[in-house]
Protein backbone atom coordinates (compact mmCIF):
# COMPACT_ATOMS: atom_id res chain seq x y z
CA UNK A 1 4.37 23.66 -68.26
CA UNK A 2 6.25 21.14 -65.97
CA UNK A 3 7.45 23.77 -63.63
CA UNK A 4 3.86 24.94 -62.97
CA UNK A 5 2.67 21.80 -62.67
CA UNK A 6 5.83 20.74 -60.13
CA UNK A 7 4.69 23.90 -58.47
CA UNK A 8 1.43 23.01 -58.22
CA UNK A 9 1.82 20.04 -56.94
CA UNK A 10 4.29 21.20 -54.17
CA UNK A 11 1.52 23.98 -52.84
CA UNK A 12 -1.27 21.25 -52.62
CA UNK A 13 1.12 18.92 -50.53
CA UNK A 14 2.31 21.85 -48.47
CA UNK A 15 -1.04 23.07 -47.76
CA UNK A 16 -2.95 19.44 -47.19
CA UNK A 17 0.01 18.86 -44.53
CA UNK A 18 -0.68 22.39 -42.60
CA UNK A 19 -4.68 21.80 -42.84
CA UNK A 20 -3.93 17.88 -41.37
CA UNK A 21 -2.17 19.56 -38.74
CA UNK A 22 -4.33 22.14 -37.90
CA UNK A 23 -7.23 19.36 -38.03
CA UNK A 24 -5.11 17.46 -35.67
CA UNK A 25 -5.44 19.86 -32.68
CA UNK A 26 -8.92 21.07 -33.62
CA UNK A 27 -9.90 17.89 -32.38
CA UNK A 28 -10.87 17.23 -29.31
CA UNK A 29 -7.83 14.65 -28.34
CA UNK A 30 -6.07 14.83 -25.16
CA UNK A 31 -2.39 15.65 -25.40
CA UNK A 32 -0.03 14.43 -22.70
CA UNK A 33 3.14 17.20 -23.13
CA UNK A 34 2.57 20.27 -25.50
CA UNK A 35 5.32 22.90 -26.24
CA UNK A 36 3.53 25.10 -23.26
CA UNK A 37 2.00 22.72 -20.37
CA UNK A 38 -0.88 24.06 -18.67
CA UNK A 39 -0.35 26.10 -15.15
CA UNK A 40 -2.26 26.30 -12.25
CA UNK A 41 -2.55 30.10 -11.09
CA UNK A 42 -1.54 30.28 -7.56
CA UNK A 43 0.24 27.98 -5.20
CA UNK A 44 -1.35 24.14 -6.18
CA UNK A 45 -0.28 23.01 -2.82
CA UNK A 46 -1.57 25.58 -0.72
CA UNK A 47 -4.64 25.32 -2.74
CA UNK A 48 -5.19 21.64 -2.04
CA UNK A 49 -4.26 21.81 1.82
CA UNK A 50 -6.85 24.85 1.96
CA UNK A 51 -9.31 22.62 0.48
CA UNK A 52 -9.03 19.22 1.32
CA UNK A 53 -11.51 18.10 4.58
CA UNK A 54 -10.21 14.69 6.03
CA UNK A 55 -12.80 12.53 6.45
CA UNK A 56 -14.19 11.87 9.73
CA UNK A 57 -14.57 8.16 9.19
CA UNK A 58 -10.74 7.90 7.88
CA UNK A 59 -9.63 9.95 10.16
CA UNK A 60 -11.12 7.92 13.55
CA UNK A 61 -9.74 5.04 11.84
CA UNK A 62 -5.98 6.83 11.38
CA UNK A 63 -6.43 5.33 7.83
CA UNK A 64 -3.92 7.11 5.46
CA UNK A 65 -2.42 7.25 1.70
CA UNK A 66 -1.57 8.92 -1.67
CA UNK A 67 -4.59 9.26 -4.36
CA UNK A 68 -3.27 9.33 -7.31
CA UNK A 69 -6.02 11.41 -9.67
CA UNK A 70 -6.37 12.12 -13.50
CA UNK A 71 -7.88 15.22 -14.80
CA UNK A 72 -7.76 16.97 -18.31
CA UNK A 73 -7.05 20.98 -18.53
CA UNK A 74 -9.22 22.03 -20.90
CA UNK A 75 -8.89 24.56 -24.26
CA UNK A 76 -10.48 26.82 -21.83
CA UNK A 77 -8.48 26.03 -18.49
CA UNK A 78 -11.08 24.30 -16.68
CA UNK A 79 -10.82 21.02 -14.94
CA UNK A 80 -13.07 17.85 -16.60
CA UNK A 81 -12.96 14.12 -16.67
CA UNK A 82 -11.24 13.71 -13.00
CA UNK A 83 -10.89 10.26 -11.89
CA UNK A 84 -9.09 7.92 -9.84
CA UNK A 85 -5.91 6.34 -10.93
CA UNK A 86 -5.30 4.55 -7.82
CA UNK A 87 -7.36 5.20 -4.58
CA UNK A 88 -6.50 4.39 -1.07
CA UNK A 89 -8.23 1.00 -0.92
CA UNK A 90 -9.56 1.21 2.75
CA UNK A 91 -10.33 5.10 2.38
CA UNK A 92 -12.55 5.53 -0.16
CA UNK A 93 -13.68 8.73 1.45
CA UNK A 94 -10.36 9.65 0.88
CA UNK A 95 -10.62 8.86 -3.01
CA UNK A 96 -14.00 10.77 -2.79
CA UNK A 97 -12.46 14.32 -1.23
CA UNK A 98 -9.13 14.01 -3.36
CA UNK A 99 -11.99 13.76 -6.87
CA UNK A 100 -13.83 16.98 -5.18
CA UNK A 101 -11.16 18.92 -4.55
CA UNK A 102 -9.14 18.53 -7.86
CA UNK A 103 -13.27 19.06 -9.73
CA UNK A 104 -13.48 22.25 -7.88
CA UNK A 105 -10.48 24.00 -8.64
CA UNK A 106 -10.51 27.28 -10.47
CA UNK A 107 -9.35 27.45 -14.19
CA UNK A 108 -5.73 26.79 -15.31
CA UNK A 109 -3.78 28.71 -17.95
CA UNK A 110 -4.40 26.02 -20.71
CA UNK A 111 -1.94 24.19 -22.64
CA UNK A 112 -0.81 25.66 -26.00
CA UNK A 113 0.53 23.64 -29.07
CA UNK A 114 1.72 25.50 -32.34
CA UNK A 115 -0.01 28.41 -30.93
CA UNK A 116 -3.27 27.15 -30.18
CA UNK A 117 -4.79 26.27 -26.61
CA UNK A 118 -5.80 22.04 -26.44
CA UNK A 119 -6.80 19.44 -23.77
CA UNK A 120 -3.95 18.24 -21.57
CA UNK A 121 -3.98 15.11 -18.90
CA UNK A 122 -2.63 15.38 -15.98
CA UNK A 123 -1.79 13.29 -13.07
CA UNK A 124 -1.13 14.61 -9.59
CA UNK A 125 -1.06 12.69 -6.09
CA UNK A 126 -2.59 13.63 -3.10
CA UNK A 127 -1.21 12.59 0.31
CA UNK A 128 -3.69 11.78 3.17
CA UNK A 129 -1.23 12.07 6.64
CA UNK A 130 -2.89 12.49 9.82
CA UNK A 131 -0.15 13.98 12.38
């Protein structure tokens, strides 16, 4: 009677530990690193350069910088929740194209955790040079 209550007892731990875990990336959180990060498909870089429009008012100006943007990859692989980290503080067309740009991109492989795809944040910076 002991053992099958020992037993019993083990299963119910065992299996309230996998369901916590399972509940844990059913939710909707936001991991930072997951066993496989998310991947742009294609060439990022070429992507943004093909993309990006330097403002005319930044650009008469010769004003220049790095914006520094956060986005989360969704379950899915699209892009959501893009914002500003740190802007160029006397270009804030600048911040404005860098926030379009990274919104508009096509959908990422998403990230996967113990097998199953979940929201990743990323940060990437975006270099305004005029030549």
């Amino acid at each position: 009677m002991k053992n099958y209550l020992l037993i019993s007892f083990f299963l119910l731990t065992v299996t309230s530990v996998f369901s916590q875990d399972t509940m844990h990336i059913a939710t909707n959180q936001a991991f930072t690193i997951v066993q496989q990060m998310p991947a742009f498909k294609g060439d990022m870089n070429k992507y943004i350069s093909d993309h990006i429009q330097y403002p005319d008012s930044e650009k008469i100006h010769s004003i220049t910088g790095t914006v520094y943007i956060n986005f989360i990859v969704e379950k899915d692989g699209s892009i959501s929740n893009v914002k500003i980290l740190k802007g160029v503080a006397n270009g804030p067309h600048l911040n404005k194209e860098a926030v379009r740009v990274i919104a508009g991109m096509p959908n990422w492989s998403p990230g996967i955790q113990d097998g199953v795809p979940v929201r990743v944040v990323f940060n990437i910076p975006i270099r305004f040079s005029l030549n």
